[in-house]
Protein backbone atom coordinates (compact mmCIF):
# COMPACT_ATOMS: atom_id res chain seq x y z
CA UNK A 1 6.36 7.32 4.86
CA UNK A 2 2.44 7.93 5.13
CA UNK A 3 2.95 11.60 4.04
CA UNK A 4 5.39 10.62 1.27
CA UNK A 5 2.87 8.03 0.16
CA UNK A 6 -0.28 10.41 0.39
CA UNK A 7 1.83 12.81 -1.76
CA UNK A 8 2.50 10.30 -4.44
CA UNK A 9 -0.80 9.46 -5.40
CA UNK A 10 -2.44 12.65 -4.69
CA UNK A 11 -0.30 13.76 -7.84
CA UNK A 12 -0.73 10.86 -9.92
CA UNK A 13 -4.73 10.51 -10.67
CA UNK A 14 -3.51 7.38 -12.53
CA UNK A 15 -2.54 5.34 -10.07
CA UNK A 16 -4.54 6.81 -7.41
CA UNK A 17 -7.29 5.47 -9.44
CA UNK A 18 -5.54 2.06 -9.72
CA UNK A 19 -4.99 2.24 -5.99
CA UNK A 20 -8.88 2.49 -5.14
CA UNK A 21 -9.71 0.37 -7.88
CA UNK A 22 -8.33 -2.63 -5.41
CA UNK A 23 -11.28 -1.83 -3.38
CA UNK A 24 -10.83 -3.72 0.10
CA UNK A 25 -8.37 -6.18 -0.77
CA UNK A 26 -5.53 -7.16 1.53
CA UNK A 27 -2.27 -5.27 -0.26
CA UNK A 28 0.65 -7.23 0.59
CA UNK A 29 4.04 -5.74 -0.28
CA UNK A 30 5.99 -8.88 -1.31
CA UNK A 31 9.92 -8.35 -0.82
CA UNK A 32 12.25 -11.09 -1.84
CA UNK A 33 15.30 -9.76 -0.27
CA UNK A 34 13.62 -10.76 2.79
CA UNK A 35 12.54 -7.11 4.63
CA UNK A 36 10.21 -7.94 6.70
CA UNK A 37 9.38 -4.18 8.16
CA UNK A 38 8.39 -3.04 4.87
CA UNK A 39 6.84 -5.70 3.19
CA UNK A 40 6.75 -9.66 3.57
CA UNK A 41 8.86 -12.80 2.54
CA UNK A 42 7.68 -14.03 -0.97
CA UNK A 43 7.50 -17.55 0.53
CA UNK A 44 5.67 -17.33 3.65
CA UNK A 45 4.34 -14.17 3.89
CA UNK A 46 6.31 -13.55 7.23
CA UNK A 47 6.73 -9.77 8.18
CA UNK A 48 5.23 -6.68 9.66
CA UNK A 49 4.04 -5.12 5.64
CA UNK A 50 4.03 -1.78 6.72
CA UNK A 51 4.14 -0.54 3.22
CA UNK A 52 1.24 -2.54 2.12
CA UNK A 53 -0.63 -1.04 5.73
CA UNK A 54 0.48 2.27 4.60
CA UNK A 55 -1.00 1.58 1.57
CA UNK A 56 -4.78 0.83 2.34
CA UNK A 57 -4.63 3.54 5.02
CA UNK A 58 -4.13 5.72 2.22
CA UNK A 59 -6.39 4.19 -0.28
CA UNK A 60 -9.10 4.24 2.73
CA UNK A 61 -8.53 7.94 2.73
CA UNK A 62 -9.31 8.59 -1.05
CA UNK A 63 -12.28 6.48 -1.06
CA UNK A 64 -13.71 8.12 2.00
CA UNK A 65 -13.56 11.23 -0.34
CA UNK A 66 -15.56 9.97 -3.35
């Protein structure tokens, strides 16, 4: 999922720029059919948010490029 990630906004300077643009904020992908691998209850906030991890790990990795 990283490399599929990295790959998405390394070929969309739009979003990649909306991506950094969050700076150091906590990215929490919210799922309200209740995965709680990928992302985390609405109501709550219970679950692992590996998305959202994969996420900053990936925005980390542009911004250490600027």
């Amino acid at each position: 999922m990283l490399e599929i990630v990295t790959a998405k906004f390394s070929q969309n300077p739009g979003i990649r720029e909306k991506l950094v643009g969050t700076e150091n904020q906590l990215i929490v992908e919210l799922n309200k059919c209740g995965d709680t691998y990928w992302g985390a209850k609405e109501s709550g906030g219970e679950g692992k948010n590996m998305l959202g991890r994969i996420l900053m790990e990936v925005r980390s990795s542009f911004q250490s490029i600027q």
